[in-house]
N, C-alpha and C. Protein backbone atom coordinates (compact mmCIF):
# COMPACT_ATOMS: atom_id res chain seq x y z
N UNK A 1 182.17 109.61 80.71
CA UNK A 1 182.12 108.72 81.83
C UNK A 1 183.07 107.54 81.64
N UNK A 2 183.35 107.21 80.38
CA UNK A 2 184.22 106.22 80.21
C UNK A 2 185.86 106.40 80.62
N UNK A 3 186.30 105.10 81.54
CA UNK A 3 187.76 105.36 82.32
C UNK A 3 187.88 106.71 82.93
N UNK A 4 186.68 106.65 83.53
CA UNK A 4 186.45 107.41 84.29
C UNK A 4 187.12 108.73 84.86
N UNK A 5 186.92 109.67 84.95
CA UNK A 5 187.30 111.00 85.39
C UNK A 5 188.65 110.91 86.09
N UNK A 6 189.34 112.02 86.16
CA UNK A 6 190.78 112.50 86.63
C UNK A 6 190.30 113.29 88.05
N UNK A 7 188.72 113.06 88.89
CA UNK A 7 188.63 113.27 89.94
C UNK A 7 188.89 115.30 89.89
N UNK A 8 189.15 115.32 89.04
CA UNK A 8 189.35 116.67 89.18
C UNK A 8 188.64 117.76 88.21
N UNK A 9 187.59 118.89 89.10
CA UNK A 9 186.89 119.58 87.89
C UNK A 9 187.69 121.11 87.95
N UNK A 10 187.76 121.32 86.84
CA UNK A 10 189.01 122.39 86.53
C UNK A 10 187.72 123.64 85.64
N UNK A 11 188.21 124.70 85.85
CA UNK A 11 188.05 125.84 85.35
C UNK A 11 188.41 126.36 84.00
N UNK A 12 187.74 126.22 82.94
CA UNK A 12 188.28 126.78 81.52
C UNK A 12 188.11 127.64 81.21
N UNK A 13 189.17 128.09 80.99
CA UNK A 13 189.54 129.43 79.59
C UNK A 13 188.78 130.76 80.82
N UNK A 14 188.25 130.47 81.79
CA UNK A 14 187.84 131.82 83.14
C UNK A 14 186.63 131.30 82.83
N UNK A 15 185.44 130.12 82.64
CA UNK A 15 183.85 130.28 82.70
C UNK A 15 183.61 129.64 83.83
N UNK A 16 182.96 129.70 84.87
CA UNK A 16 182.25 129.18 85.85
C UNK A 16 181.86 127.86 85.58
N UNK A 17 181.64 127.48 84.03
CA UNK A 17 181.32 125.85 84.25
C UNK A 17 182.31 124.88 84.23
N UNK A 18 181.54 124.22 85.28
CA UNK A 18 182.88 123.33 85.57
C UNK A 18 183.09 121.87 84.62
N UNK A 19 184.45 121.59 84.32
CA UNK A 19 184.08 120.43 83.70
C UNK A 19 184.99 119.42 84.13
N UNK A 20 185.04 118.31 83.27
CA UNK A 20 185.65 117.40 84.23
C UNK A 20 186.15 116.54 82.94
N UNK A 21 187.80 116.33 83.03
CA UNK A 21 188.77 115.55 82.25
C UNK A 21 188.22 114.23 82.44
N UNK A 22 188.22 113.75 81.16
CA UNK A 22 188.20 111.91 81.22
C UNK A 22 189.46 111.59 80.97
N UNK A 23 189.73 110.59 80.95
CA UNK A 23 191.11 109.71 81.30
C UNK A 23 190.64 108.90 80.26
N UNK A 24 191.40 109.19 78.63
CA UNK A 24 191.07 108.18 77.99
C UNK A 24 192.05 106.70 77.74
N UNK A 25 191.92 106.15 76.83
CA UNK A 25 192.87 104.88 76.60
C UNK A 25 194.19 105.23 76.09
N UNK A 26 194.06 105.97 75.18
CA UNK A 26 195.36 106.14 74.74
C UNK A 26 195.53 107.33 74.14
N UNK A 27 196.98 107.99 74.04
CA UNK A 27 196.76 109.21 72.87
C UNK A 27 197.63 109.31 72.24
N UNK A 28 197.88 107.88 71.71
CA UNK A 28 198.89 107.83 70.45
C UNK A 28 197.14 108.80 69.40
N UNK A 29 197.55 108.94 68.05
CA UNK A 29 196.51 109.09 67.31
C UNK A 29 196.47 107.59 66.26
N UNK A 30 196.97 107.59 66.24
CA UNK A 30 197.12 106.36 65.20
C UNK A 30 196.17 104.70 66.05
N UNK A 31 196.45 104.46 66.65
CA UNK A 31 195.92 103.83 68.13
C UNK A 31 194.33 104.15 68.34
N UNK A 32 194.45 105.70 68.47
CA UNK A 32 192.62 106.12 68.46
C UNK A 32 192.37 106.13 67.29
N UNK A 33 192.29 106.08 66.21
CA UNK A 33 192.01 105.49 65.16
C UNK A 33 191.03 104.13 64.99
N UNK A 34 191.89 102.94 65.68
CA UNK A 34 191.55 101.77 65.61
C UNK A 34 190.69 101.99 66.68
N UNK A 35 190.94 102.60 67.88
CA UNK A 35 190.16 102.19 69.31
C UNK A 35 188.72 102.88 68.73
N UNK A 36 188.30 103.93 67.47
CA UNK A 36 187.23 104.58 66.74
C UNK A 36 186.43 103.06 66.15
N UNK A 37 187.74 102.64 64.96
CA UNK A 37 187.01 102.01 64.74
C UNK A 37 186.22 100.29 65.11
N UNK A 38 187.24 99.78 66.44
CA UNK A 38 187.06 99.08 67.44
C UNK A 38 185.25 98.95 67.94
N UNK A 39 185.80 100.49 68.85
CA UNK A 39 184.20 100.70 69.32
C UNK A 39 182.91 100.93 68.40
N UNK A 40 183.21 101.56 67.49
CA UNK A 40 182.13 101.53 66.72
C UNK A 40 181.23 100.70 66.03
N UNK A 41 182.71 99.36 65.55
CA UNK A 41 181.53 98.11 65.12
C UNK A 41 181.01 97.81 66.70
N UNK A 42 181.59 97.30 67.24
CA UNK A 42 181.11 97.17 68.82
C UNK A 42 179.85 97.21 69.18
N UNK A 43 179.69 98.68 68.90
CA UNK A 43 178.40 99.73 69.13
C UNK A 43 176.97 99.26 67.73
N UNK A 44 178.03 99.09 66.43
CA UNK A 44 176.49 98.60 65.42
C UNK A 44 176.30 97.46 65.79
N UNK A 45 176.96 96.62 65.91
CA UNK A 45 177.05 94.80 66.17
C UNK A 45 176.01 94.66 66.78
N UNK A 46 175.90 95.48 68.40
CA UNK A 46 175.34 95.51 69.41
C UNK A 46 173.43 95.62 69.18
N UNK A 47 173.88 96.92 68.82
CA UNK A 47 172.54 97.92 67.96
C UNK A 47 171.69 96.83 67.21
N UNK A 48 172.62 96.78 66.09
CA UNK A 48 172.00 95.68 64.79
C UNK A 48 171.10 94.21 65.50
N UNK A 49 171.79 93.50 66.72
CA UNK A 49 171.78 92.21 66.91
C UNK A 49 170.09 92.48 68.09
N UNK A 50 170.47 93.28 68.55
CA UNK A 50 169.31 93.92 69.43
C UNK A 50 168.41 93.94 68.61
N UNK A 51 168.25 94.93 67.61
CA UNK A 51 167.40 95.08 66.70
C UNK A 51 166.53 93.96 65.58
N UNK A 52 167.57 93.07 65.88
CA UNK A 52 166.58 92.12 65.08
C UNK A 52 166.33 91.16 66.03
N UNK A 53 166.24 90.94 66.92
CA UNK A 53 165.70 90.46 68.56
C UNK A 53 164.52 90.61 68.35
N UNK A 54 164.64 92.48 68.70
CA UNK A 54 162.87 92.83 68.86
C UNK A 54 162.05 92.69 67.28
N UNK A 55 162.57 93.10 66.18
CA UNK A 55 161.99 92.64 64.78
C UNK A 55 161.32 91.08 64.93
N UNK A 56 162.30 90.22 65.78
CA UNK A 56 162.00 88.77 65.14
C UNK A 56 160.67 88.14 66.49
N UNK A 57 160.82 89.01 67.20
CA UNK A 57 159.25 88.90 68.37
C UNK A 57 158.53 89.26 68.02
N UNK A 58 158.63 90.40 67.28
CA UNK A 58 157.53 91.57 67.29
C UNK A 58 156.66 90.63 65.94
N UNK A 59 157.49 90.05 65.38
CA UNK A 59 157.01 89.64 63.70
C UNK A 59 156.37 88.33 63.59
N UNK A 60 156.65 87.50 64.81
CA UNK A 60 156.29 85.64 65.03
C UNK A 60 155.51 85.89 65.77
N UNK A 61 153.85 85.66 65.43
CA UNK A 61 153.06 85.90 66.63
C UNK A 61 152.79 84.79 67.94
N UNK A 62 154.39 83.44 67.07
CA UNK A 62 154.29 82.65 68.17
C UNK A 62 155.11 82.48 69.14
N UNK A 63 155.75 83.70 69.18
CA UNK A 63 156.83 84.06 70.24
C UNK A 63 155.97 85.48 71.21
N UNK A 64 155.11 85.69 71.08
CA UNK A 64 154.13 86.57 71.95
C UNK A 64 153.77 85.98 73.20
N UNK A 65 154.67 85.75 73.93
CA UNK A 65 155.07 85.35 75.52
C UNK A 65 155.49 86.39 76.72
N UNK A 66 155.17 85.84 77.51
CA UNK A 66 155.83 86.59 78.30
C UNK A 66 157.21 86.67 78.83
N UNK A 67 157.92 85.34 78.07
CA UNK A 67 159.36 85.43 78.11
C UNK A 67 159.37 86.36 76.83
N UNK A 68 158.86 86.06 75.76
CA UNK A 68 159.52 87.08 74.90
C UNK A 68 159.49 88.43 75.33
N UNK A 69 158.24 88.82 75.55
CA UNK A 69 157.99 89.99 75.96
C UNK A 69 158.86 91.04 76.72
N UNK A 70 159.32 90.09 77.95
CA UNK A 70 160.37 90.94 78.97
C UNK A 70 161.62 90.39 77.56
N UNK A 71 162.08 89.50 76.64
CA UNK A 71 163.28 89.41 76.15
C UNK A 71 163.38 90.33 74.81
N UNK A 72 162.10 90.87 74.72
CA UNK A 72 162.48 92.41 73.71
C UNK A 72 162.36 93.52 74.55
N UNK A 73 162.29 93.74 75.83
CA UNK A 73 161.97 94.37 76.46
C UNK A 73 163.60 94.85 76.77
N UNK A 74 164.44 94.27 77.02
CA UNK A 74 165.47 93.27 77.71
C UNK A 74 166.58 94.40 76.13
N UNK A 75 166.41 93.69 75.16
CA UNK A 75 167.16 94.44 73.96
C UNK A 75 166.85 95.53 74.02
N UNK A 76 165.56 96.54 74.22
CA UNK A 76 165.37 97.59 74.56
C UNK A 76 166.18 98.33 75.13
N UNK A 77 166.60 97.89 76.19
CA UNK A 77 166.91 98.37 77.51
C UNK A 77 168.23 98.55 77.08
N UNK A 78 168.87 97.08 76.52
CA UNK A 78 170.35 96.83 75.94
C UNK A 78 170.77 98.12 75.06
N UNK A 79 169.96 98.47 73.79
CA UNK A 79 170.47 99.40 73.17
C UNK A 79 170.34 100.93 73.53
N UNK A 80 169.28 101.04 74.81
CA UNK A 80 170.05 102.05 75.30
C UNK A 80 170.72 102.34 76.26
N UNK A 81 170.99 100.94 76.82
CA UNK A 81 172.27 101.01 77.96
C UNK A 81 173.46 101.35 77.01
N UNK A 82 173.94 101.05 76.07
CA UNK A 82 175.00 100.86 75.23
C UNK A 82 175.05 102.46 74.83
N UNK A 83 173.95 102.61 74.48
CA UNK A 83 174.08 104.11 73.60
C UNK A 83 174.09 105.23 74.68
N UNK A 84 174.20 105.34 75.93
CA UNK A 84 174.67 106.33 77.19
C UNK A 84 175.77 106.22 76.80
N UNK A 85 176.71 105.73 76.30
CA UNK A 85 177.77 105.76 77.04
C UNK A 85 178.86 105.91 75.41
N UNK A 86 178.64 105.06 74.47
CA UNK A 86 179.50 105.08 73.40
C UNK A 86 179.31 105.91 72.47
N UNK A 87 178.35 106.64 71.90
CA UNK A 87 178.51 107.68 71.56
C UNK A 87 179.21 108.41 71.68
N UNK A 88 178.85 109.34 73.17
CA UNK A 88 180.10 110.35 73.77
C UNK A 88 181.35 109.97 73.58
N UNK A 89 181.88 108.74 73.82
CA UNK A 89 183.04 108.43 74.02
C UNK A 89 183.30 108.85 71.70
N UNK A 90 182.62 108.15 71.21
CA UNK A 90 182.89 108.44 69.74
C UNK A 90 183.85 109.79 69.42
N UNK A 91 182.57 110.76 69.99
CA UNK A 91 182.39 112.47 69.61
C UNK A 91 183.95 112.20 69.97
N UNK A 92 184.37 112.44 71.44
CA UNK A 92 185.47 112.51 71.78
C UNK A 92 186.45 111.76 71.57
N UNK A 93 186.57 110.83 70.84
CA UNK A 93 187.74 110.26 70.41
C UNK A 93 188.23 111.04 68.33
N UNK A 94 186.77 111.50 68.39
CA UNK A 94 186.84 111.87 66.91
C UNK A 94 187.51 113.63 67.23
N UNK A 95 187.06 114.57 68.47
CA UNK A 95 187.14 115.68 67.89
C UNK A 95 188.24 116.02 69.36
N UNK A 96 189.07 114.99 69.61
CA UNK A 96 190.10 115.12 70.83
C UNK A 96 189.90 115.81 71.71
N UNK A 97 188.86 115.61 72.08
CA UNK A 97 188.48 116.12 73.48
C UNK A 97 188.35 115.38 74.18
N UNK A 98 189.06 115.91 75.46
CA UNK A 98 188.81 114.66 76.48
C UNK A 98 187.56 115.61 78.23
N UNK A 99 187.00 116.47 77.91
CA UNK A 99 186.52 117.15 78.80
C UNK A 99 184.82 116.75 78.49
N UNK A 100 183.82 116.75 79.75
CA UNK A 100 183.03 116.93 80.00
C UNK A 100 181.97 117.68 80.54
N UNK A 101 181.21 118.72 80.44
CA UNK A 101 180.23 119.21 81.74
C UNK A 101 180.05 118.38 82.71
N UNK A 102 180.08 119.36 83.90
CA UNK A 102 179.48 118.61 85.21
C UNK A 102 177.93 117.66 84.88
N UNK A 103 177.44 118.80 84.13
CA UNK A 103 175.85 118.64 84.25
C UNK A 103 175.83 117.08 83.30
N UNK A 104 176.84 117.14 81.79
CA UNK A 104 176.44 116.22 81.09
C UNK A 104 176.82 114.58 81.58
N UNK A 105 178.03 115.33 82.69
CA UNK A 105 178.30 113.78 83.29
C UNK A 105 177.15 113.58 83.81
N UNK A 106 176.63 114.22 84.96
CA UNK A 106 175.08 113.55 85.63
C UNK A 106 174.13 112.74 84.92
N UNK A 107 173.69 113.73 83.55
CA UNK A 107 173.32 113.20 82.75
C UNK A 107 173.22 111.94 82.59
N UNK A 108 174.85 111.67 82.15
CA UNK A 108 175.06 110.02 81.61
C UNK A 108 175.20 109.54 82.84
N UNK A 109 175.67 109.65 83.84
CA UNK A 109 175.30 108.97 85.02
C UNK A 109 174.27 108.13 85.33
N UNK A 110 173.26 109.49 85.27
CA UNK A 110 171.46 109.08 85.50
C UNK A 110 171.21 108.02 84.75
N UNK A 111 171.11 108.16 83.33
CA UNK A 111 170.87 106.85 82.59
C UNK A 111 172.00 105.90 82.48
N UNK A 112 172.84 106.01 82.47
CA UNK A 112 173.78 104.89 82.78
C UNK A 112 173.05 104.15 84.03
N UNK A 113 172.63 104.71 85.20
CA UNK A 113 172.03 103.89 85.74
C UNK A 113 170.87 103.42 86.19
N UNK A 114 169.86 104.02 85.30
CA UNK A 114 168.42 103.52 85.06
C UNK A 114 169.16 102.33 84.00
N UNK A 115 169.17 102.41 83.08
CA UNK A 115 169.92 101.29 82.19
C UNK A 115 170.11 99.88 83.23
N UNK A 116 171.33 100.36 83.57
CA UNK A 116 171.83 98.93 84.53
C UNK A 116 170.85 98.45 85.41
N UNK A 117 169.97 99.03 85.98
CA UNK A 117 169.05 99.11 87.22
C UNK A 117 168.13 98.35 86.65
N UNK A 118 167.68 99.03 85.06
CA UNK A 118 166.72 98.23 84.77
C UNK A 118 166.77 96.68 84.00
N UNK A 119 168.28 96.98 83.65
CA UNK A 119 168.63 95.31 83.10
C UNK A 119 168.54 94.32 83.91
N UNK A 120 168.82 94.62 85.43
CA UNK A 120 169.09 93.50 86.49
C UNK A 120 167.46 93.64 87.10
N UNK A 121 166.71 94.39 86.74
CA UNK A 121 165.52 94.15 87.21
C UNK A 121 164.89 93.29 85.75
N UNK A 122 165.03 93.57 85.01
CA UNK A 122 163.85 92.75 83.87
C UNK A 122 164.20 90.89 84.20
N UNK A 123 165.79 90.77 84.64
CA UNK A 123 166.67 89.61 84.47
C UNK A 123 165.71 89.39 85.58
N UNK A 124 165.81 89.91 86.73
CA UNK A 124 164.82 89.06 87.94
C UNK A 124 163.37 89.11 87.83
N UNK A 125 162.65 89.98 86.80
CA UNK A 125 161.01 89.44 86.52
C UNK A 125 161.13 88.03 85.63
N UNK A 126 162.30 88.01 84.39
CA UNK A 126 162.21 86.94 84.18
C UNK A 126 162.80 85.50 84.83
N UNK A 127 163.53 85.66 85.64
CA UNK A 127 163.75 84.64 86.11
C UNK A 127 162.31 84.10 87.38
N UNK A 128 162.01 85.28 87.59
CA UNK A 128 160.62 84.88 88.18
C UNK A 128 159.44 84.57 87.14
N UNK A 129 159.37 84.68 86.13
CA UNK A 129 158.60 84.00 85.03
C UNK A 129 158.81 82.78 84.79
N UNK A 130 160.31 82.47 84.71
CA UNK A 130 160.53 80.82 85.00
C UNK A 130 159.86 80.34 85.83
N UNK A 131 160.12 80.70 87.00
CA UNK A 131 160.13 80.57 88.16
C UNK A 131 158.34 80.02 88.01
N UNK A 132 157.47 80.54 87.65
CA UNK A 132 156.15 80.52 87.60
C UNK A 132 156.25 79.29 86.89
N UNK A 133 156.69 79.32 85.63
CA UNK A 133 156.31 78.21 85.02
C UNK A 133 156.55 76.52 85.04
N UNK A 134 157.25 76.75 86.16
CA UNK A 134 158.41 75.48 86.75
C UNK A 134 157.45 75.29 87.80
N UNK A 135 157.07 75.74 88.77
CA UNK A 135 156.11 75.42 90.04
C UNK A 135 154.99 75.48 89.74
N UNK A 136 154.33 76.46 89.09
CA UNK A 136 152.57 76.12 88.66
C UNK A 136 152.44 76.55 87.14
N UNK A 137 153.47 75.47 86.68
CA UNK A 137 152.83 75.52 85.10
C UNK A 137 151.41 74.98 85.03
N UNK A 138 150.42 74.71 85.18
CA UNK A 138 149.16 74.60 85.15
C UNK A 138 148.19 75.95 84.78
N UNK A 139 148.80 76.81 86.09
CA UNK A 139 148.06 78.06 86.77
C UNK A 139 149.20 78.94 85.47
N UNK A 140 149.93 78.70 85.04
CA UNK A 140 151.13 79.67 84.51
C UNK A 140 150.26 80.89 83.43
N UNK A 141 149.16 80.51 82.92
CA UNK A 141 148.94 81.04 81.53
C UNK A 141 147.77 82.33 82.45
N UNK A 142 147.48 82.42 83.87
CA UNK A 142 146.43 82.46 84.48
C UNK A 142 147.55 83.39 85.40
N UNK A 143 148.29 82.91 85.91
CA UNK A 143 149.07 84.49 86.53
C UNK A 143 149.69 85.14 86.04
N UNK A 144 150.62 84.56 85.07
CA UNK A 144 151.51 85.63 84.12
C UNK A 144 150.65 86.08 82.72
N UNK A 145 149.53 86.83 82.98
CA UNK A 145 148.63 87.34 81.59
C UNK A 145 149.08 88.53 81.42
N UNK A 146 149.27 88.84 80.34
CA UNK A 146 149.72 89.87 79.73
C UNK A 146 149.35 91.15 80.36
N UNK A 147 148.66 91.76 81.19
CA UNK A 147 148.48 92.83 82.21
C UNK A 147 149.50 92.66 82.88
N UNK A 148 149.62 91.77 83.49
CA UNK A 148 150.37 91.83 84.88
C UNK A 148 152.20 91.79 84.02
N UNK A 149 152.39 91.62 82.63
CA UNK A 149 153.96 91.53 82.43
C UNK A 149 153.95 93.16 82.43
N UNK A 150 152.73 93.72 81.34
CA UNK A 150 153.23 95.22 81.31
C UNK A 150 153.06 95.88 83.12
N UNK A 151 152.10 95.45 83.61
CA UNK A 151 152.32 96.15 85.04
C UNK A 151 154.28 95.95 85.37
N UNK A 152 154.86 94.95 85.39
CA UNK A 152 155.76 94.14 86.20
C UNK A 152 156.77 95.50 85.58
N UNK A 153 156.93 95.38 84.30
CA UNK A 153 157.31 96.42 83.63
C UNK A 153 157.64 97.88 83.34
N UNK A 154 156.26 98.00 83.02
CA UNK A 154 155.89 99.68 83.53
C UNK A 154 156.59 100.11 85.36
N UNK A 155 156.03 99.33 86.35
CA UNK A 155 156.74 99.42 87.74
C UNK A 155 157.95 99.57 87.98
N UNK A 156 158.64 98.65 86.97
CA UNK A 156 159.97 98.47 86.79
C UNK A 156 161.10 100.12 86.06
N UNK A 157 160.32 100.44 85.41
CA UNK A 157 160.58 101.81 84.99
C UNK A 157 160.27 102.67 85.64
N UNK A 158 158.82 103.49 86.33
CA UNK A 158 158.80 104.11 87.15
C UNK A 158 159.58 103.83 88.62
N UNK A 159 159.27 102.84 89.23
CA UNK A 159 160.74 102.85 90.57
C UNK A 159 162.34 103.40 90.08
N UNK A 160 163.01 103.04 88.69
CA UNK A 160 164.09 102.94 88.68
C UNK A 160 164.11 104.61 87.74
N UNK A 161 163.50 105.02 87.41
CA UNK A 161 163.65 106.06 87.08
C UNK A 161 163.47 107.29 88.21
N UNK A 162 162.79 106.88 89.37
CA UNK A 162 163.01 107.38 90.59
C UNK A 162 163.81 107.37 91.46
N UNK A 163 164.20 105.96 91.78
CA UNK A 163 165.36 105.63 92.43
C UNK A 163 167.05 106.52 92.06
N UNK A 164 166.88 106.33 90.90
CA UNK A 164 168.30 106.89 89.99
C UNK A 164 168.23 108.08 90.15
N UNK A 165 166.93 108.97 89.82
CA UNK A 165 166.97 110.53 90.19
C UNK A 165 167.52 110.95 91.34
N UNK A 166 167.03 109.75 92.76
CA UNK A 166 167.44 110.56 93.87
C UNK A 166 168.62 110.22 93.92
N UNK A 167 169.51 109.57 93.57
CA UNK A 167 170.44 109.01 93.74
C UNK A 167 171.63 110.12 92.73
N UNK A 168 170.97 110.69 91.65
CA UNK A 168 171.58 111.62 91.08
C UNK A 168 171.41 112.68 91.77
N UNK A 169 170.97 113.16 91.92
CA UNK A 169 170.11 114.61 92.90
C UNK A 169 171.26 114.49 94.38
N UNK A 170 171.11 113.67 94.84
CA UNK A 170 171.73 113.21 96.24
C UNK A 170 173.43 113.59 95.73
N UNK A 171 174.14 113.17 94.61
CA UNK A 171 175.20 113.72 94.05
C UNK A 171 175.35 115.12 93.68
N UNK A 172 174.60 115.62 92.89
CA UNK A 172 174.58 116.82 92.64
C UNK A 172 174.70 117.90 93.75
C-alpha cells in the first residue's frame, strides 16, 4: 500500500490472481539499503516508545484515569496502525518485490483504516473527557466512571470495524 499502486492489476506468469505493482521509492539497491534501515528504526522507535506508554500506565496505579486509559488505549491503536503498513513494505524492500495480491491489499486497506478511524475517534472521546472535566469538574469523577470509558471504547471498535468492512466490501 505504500506510494501507492501503479493503478494497474496485471496478470502473472498466466494465474488468475491478480496483483497489483507498488511504486516504490527508489531502486538504486544501495539507497534501499538505507531506506531498510531508515524505516526500520522508525518502526522499533515507534513500537518501543508506545510500549513503554502502556507499561508506564499499566504499572502507576496513579495514572488509572480515564485520560490515561483512552492514552494507552491511543498507543494501542498507534502500534498497530504502524504495523499495517511497515512490515510489508520491509518484506518487500528486503526480497525486491514490488507486487501485491488484490486480496492482501484489501487486507491492509481494511486495517489501515480501522487504525486511522480509530485514532481520530479515541482523539475525540478524549478531547471530550477534557471537555467533561473543564465544565463539570465537580460531576467529572460521576460521569466519566470507568464503565462508561470501556463502553466509549468498546463502541468505538465495534462501529469502526463495521464501518471499514463496508467500506472495504463496497471496493471489492
Amino acid at each position: 500500500m505504500y506510494f501507492l499502486l501503479s493503478q494497474q492489476i496485471h496478470q502473472l506468469r498466466g494465474s488468475r490472481k491478480p496483483h497489483i505493482f507498488l511504486l516504490g521509492i527508489s531502486e538504486d539497491p544501495e539507497l534501499q539499503a538505507v531506506l531498510f534501515g531508515l524505516f526500520l528504526s522508525i518502526y522499533l522507535v515507534t513500537v518501543l516508545g508506545n510500549l513503554l506508554i502502556i507499561l508506564a500506565i499499566s504499572s502507576d496505579s496513579h495514572l488509572h484515569t480515564p485520560m490515561y486509559f483512552f492514552l494507552c488505549n491511543l498507543s494501542l491503536i498507534d502500534i498497530c496502525f504502524i504495523s499495517t503498513i511497515i512490515p510489508k513494505m520491509l518484506v518487500n524492500i528486503l526480497a525486491h518485490s514490488k507486487e501485491i495480491s488484490y486480496l492482501e491489499c484489501l487486507t491492509q486497506v481494511y486495517f489501515f483504516m480501522i487504525f486511522d478511524r480509530m485514532d481520530n475517534m479515541l482523539l475525540t472521546i478524549m478531547a471530550h473527557d477534557r471537555f467533561v472535566v473543564i465544565c463539570c469538574a465537580l460531576k467529572y469523577t460521576v460521569i466519566m466512571n470507568s464503565q462508561l470509558c470501556v463502553l466509549l471504547v468498546l463502541m468505538s471498535w465495534i462501529i469502526m470495524l463495521w464501518f471499514c468492512l463496508i467500506l472495504t466490501l463496497l471496493v471489492k
